[in-house]
PDB file of N, CA and C in Angstrom:
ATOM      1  N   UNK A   1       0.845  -1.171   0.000  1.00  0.00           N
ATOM      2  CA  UNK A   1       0.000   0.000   0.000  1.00  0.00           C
ATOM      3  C   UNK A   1       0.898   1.244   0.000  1.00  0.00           C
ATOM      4  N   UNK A   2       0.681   2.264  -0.454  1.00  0.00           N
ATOM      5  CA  UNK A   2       1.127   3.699  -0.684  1.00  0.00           C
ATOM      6  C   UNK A   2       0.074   4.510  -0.321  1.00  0.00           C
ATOM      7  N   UNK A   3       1.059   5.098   0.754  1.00  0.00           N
ATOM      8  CA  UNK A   3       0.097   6.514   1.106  1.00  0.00           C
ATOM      9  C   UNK A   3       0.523   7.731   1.113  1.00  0.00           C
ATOM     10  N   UNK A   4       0.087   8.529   0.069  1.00  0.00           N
ATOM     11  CA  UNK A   4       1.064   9.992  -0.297  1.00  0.00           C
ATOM     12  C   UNK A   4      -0.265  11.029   0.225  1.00  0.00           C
ATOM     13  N   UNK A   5       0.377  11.962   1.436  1.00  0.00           N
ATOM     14  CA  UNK A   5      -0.770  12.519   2.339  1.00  0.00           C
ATOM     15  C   UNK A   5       0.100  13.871   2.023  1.00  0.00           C
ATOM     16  N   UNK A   6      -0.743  14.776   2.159  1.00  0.00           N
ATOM     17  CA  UNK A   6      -1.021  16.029   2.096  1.00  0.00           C
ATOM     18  C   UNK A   6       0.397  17.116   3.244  1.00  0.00           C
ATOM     19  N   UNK A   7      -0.160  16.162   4.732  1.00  0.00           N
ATOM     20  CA  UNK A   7       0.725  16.850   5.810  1.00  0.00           C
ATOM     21  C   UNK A   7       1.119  15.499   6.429  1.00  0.00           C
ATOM     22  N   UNK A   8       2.170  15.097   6.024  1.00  0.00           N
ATOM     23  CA  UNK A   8       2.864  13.920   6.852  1.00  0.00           C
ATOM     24  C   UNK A   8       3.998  14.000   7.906  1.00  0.00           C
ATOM     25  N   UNK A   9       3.229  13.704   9.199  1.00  0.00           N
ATOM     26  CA  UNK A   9       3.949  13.664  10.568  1.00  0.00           C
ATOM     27  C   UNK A   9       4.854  12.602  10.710  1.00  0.00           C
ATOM     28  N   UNK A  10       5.423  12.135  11.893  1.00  0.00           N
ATOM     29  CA  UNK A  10       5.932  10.924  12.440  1.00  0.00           C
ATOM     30  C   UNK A  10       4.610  10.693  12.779  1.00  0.00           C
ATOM     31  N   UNK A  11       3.399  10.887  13.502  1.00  0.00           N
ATOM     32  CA  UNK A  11       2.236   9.901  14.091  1.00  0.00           C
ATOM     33  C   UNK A  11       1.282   9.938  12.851  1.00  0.00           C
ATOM     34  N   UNK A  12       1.742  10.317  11.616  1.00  0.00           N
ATOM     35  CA  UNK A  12       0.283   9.941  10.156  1.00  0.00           C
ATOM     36  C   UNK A  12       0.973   9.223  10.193  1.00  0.00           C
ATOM     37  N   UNK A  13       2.582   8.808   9.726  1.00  0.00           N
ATOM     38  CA  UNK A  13       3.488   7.853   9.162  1.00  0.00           C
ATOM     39  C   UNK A  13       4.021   6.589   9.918  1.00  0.00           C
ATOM     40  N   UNK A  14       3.220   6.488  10.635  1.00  0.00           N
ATOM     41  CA  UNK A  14       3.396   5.366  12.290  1.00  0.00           C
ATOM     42  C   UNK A  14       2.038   4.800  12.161  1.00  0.00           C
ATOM     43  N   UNK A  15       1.042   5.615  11.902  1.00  0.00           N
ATOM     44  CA  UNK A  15      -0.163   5.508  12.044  1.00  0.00           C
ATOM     45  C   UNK A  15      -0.457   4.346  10.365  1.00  0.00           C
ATOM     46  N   UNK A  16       0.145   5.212   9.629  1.00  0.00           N
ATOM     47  CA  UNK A  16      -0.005   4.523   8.036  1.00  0.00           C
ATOM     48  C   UNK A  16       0.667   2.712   8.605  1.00  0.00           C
ATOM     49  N   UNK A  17       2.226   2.869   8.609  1.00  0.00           N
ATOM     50  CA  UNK A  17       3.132   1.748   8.585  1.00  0.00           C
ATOM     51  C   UNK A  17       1.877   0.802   9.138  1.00  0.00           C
ATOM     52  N   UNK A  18       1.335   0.972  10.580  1.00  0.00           N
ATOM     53  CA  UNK A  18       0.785  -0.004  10.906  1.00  0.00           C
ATOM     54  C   UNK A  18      -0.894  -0.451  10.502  1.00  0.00           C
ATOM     55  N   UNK A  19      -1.037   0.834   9.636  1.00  0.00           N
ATOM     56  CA  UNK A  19      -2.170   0.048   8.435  1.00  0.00           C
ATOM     57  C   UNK A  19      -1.792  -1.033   7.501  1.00  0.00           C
ATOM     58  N   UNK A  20      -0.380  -0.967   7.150  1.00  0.00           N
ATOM     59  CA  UNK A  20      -0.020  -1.605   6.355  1.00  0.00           C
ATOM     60  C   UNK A  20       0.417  -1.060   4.903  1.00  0.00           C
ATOM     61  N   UNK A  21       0.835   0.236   4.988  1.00  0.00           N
ATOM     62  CA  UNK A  21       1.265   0.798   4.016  1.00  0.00           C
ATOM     63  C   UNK A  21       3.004   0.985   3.865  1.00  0.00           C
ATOM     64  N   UNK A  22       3.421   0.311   2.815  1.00  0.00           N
ATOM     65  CA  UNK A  22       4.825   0.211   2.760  1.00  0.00           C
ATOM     66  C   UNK A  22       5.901   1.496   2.266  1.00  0.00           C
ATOM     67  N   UNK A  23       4.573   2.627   1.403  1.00  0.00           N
ATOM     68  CA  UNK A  23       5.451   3.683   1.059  1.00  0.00           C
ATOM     69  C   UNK A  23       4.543   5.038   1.598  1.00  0.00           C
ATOM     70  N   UNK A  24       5.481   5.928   2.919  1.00  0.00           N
ATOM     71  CA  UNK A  24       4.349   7.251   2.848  1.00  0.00           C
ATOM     72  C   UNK A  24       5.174   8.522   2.433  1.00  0.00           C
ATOM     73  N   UNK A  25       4.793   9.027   1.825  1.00  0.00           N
ATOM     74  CA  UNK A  25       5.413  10.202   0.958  1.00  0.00           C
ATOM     75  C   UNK A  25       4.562  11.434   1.107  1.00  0.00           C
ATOM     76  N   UNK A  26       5.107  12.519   0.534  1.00  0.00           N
ATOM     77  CA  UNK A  26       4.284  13.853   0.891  1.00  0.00           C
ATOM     78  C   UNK A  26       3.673  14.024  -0.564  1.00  0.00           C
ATOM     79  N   UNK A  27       2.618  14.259  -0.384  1.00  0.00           N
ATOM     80  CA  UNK A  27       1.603  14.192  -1.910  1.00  0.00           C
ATOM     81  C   UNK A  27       2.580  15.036  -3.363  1.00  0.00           C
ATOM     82  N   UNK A  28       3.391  16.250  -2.699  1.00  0.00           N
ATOM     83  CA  UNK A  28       4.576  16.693  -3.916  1.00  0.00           C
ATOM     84  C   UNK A  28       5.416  15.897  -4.175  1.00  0.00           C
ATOM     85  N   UNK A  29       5.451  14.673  -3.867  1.00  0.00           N
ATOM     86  CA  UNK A  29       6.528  13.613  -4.195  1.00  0.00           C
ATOM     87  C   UNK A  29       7.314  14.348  -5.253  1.00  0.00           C
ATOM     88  N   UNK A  30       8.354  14.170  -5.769  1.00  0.00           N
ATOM     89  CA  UNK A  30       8.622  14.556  -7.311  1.00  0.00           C
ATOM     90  C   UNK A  30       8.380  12.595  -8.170  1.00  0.00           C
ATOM     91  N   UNK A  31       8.323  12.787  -9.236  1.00  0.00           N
ATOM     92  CA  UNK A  31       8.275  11.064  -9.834  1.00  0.00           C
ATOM     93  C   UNK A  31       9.464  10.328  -9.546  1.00  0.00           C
ATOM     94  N   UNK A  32      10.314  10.790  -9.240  1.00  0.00           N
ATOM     95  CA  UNK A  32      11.560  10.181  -9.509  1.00  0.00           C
ATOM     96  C   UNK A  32      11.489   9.497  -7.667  1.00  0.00           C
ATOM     97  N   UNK A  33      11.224  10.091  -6.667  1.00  0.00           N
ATOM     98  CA  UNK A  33      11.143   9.906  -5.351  1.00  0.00           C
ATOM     99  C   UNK A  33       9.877   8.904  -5.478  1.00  0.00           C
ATOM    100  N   UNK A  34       8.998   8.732  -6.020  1.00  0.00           N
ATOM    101  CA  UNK A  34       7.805   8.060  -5.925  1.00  0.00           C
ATOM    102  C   UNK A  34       8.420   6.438  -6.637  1.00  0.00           C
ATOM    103  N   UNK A  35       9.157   6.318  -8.214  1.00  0.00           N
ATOM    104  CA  UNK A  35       9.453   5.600  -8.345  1.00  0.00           C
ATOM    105  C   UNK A  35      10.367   4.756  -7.743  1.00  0.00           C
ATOM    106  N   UNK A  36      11.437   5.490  -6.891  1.00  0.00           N
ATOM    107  CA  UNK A  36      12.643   4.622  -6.163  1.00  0.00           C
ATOM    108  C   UNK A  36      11.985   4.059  -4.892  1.00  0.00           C
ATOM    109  N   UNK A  37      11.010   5.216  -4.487  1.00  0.00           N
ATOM    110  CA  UNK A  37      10.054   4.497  -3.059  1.00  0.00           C
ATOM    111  C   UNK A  37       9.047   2.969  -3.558  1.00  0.00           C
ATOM    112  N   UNK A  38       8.344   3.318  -5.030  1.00  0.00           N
ATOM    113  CA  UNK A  38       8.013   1.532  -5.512  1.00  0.00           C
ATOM    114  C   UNK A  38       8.959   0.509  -5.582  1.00  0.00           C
ATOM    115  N   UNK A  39       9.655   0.678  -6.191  1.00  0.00           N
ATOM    116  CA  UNK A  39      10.976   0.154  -6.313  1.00  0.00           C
ATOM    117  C   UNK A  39      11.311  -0.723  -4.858  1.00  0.00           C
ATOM    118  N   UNK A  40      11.307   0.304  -3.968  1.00  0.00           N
ATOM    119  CA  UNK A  40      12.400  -0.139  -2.892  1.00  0.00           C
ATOM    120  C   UNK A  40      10.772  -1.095  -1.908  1.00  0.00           C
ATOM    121  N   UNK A  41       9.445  -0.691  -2.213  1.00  0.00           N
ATOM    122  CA  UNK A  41       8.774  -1.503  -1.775  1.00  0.00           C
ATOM    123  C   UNK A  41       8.675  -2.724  -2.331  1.00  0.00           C
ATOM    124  N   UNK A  42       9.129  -2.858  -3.496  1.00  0.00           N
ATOM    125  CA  UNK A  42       8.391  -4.075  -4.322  1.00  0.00           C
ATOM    126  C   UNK A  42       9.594  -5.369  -3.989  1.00  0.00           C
ATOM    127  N   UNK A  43      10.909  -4.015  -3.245  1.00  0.00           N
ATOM    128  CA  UNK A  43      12.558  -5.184  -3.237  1.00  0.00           C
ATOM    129  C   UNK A  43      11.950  -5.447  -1.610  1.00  0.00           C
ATOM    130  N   UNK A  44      10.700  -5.149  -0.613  1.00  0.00           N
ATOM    131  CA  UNK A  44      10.267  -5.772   0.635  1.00  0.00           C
ATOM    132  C   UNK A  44      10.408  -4.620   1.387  1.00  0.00           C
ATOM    133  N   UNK A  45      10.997  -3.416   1.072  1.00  0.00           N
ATOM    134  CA  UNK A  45      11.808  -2.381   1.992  1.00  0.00           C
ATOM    135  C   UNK A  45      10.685  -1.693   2.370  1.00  0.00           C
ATOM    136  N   UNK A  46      10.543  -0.598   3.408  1.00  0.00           N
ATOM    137  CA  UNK A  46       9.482   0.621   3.793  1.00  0.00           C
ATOM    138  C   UNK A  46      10.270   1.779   3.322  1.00  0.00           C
ATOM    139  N   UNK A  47       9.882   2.836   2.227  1.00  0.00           N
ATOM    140  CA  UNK A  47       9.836   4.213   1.975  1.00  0.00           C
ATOM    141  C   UNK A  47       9.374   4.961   2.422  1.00  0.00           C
ATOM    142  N   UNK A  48      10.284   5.797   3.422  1.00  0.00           N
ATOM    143  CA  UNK A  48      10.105   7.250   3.754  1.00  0.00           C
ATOM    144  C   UNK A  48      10.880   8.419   3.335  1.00  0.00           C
ATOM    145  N   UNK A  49      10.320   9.559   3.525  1.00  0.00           N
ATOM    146  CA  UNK A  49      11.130  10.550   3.360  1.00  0.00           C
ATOM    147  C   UNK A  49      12.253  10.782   4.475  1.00  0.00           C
ATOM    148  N   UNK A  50      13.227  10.574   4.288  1.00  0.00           N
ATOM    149  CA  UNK A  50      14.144  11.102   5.287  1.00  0.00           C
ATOM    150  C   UNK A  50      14.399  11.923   6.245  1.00  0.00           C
ATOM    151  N   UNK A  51      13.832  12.725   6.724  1.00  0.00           N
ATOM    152  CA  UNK A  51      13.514  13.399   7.623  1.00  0.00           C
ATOM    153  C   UNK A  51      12.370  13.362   8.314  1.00  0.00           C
ATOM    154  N   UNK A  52      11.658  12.351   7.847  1.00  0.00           N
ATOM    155  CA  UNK A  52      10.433  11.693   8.547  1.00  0.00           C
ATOM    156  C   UNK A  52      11.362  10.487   9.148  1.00  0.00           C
ATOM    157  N   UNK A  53      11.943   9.728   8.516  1.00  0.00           N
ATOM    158  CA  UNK A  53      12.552   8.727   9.084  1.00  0.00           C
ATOM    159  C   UNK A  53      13.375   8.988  10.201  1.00  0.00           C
ATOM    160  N   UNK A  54      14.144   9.708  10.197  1.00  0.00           N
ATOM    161  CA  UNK A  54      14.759  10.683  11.585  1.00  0.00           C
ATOM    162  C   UNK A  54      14.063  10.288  12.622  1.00  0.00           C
ATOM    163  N   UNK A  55      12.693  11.218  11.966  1.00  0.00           N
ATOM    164  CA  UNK A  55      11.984  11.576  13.265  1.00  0.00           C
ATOM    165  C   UNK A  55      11.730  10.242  14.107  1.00  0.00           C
ATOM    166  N   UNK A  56      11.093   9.618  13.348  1.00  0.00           N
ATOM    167  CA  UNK A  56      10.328   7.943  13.575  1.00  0.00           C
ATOM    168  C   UNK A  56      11.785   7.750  14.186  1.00  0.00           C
ATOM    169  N   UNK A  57      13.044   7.421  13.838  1.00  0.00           N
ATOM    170  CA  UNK A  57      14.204   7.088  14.614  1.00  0.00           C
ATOM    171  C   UNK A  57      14.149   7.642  15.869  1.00  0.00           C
ATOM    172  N   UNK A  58      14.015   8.843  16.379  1.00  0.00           N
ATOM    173  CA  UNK A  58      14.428   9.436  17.210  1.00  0.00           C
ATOM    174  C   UNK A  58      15.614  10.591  16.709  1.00  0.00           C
ATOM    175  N   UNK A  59      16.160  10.304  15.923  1.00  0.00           N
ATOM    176  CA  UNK A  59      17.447  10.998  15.436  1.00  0.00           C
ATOM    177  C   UNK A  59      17.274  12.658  14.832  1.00  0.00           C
ATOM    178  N   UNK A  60      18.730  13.319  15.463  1.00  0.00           N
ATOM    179  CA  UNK A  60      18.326  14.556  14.161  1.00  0.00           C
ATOM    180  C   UNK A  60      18.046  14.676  13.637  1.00  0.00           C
ATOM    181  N   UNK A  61      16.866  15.711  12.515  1.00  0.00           N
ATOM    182  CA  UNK A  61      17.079  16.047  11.437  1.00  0.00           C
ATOM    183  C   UNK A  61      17.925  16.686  10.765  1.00  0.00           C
ATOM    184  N   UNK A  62      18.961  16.427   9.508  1.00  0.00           N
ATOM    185  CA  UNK A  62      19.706  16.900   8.748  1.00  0.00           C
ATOM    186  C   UNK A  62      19.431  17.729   7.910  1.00  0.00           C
ATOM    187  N   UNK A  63      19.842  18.843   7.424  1.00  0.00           N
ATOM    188  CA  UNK A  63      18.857  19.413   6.310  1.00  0.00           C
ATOM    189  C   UNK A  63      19.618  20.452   5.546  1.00  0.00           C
ATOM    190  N   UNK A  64      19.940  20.666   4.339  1.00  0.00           N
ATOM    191  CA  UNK A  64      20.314  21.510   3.580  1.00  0.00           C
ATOM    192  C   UNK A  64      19.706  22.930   3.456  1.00  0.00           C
ATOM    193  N   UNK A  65      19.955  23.983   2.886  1.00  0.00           N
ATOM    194  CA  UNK A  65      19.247  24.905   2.983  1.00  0.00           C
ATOM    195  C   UNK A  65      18.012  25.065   1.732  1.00  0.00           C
ATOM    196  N   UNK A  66      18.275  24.165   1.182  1.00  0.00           N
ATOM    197  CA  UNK A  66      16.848  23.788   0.247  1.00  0.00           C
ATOM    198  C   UNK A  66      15.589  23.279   1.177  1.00  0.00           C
ATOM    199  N   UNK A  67      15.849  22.467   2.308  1.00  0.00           N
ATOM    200  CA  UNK A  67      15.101  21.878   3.057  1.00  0.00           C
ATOM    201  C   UNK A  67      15.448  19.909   2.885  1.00  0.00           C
ATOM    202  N   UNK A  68      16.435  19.976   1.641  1.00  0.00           N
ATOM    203  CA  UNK A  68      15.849  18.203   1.653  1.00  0.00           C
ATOM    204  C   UNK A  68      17.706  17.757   2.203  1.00  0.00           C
ATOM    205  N   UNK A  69      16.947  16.603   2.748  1.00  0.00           N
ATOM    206  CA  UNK A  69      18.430  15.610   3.686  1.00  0.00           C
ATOM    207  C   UNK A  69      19.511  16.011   2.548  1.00  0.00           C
ATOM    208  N   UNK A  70      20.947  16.077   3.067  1.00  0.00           N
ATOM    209  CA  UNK A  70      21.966  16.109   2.206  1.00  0.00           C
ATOM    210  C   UNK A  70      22.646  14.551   1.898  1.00  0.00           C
ATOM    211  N   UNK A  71      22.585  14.136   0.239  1.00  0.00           N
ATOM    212  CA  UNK A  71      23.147  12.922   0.559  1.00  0.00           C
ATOM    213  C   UNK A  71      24.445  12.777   0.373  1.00  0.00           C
ATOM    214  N   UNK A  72      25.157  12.133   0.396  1.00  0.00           N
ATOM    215  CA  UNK A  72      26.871  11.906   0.159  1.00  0.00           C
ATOM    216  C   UNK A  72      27.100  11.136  -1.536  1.00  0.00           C
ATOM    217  N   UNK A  73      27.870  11.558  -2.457  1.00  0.00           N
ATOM    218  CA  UNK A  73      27.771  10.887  -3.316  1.00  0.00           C
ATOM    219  C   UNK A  73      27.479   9.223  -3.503  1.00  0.00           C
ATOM    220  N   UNK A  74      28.166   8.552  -2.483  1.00  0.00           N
ATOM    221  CA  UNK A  74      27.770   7.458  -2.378  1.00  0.00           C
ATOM    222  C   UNK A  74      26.359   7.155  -2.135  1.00  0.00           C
ATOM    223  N   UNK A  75      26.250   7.580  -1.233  1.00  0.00           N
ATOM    224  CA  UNK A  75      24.653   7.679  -0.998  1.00  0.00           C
ATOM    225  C   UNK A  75      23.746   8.008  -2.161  1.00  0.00           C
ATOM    226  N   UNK A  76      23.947   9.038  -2.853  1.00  0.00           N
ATOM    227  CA  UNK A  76      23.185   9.287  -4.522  1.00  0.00           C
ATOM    228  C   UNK A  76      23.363   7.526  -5.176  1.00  0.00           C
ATOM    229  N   UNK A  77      24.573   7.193  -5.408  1.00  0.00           N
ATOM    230  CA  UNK A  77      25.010   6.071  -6.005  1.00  0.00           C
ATOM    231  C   UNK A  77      24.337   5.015  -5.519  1.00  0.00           C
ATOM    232  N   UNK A  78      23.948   4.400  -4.658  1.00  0.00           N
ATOM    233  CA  UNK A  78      23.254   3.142  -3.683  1.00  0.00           C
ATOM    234  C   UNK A  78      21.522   3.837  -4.134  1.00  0.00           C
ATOM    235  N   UNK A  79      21.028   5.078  -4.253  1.00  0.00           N
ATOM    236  CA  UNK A  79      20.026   5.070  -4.250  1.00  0.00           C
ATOM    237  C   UNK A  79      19.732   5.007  -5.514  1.00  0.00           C
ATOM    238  N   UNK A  80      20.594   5.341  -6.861  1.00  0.00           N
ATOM    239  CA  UNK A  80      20.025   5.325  -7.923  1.00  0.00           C
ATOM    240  C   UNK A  80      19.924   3.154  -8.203  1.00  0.00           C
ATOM    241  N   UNK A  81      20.816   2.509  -7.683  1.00  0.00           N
ATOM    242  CA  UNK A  81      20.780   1.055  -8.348  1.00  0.00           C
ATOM    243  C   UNK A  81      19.690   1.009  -7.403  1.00  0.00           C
ATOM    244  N   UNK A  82      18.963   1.337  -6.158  1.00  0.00           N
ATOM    245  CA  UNK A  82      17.726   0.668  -5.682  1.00  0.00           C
ATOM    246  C   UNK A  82      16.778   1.176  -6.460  1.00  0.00           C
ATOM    247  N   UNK A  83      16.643   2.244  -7.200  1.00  0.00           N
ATOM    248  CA  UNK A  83      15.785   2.989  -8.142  1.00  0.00           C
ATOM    249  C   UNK A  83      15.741   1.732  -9.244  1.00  0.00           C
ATOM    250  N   UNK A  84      16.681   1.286  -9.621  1.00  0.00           N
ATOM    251  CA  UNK A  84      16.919   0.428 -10.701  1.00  0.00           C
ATOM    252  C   UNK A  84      16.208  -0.825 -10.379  1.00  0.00           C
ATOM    253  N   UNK A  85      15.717  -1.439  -9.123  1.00  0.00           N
ATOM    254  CA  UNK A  85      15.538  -2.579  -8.559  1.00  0.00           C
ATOM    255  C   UNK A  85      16.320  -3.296  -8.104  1.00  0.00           C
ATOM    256  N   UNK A  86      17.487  -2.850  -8.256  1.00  0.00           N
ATOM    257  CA  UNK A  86      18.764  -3.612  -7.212  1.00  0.00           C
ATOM    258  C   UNK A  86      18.627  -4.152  -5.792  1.00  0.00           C
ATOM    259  N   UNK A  87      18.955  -5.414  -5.194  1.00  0.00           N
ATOM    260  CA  UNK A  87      19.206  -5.350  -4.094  1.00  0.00           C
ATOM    261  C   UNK A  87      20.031  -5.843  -3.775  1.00  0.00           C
ATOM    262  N   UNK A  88      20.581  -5.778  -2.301  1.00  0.00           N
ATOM    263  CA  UNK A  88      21.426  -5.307  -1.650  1.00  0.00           C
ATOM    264  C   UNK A  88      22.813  -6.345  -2.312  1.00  0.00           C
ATOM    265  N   UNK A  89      23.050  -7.771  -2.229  1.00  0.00           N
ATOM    266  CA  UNK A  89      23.875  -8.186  -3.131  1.00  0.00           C
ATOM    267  C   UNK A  89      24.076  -7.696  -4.342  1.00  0.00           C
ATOM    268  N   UNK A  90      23.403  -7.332  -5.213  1.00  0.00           N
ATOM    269  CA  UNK A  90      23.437  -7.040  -6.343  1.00  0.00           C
ATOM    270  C   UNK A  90      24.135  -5.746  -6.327  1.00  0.00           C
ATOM    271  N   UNK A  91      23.817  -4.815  -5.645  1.00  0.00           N
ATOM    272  CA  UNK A  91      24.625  -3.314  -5.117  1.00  0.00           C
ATOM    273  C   UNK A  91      25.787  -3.593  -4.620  1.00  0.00           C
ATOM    274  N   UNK A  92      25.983  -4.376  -3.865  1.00  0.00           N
ATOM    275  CA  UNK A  92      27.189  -4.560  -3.103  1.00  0.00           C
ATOM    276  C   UNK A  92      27.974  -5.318  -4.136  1.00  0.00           C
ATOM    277  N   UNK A  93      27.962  -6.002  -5.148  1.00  0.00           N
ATOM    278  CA  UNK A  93      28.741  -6.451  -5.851  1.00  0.00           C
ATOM    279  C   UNK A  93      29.178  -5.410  -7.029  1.00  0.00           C
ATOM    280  N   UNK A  94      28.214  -4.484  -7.638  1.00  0.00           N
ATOM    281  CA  UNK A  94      28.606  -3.070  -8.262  1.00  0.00           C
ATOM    282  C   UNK A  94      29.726  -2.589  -7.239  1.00  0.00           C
ATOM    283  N   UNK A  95      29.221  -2.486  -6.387  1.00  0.00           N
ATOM    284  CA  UNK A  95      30.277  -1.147  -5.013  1.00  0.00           C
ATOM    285  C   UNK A  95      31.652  -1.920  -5.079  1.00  0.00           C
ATOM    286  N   UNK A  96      31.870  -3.450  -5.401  1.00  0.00           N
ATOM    287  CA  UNK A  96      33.086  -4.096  -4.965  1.00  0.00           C
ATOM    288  C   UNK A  96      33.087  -3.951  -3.381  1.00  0.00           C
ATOM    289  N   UNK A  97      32.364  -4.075  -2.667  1.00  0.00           N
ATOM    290  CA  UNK A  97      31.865  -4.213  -0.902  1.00  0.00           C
ATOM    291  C   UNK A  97      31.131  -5.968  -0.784  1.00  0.00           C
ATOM    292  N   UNK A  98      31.363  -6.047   0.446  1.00  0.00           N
ATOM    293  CA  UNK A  98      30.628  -7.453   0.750  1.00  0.00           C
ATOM    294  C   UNK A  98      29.202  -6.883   1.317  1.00  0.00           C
ATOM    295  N   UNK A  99      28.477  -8.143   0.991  1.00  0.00           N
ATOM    296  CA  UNK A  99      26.858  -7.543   1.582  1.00  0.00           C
ATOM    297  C   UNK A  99      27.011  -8.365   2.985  1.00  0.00           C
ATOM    298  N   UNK A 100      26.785  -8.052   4.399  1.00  0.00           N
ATOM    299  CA  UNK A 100      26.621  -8.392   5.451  1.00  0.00           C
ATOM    300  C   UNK A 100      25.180  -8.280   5.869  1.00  0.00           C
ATOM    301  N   UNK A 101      24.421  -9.882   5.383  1.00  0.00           N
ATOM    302  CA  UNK A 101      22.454  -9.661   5.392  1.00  0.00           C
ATOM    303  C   UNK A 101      22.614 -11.210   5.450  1.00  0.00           C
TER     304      UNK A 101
END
């Protein structure tokens, strides 16, 4: 299930997970964020926005002065092969890294 809501909290996105929704996104998704979030549901994973995920962690939020998480090139790199349907062996053998799963 996908739920792309309007104003998404940590308690809509806690509230969703345990409906049973595997991707919650903010209704401006851009496509490209919507497709890597199918993607990464269809490889078993839960999609959030990152700074929702924080929150749900407990953890800081990080944030650029655009507003969105800053990623590390690597980090761009790991997210475009899960965009692709990659998982995690399959990435980790691109990276030349061992997968520990």
């Amino acid at each position: 299930m996908v739920l792309l809501a309007e104003a998404v909290n940590a308690a809509a996105a806690a509230e969703g997970l345990r409906a049973g929704a595997r991707v919650v996104l903010r209704w401006d998704a851009s496509p490209e964020e919507i497709v890597a979030a199918l993607h990464a549901a269809a490889a078993g994973l839960v999609a959030l926005p990152a700074d929702l995920a924080a929150e749900l962690l407990g953890r800081p939020r990080l944030r650029t002065s655009t507003g969105a998480p800053p990623l590390t090139p690597r980090e761009r790199e790991v997210l475009a092969m899960m965009a692709e349907g990659l998982g995690n062996k399959s990435i980790a053998r691109r990276l030349g890294i061992s997968d520990i799963s």
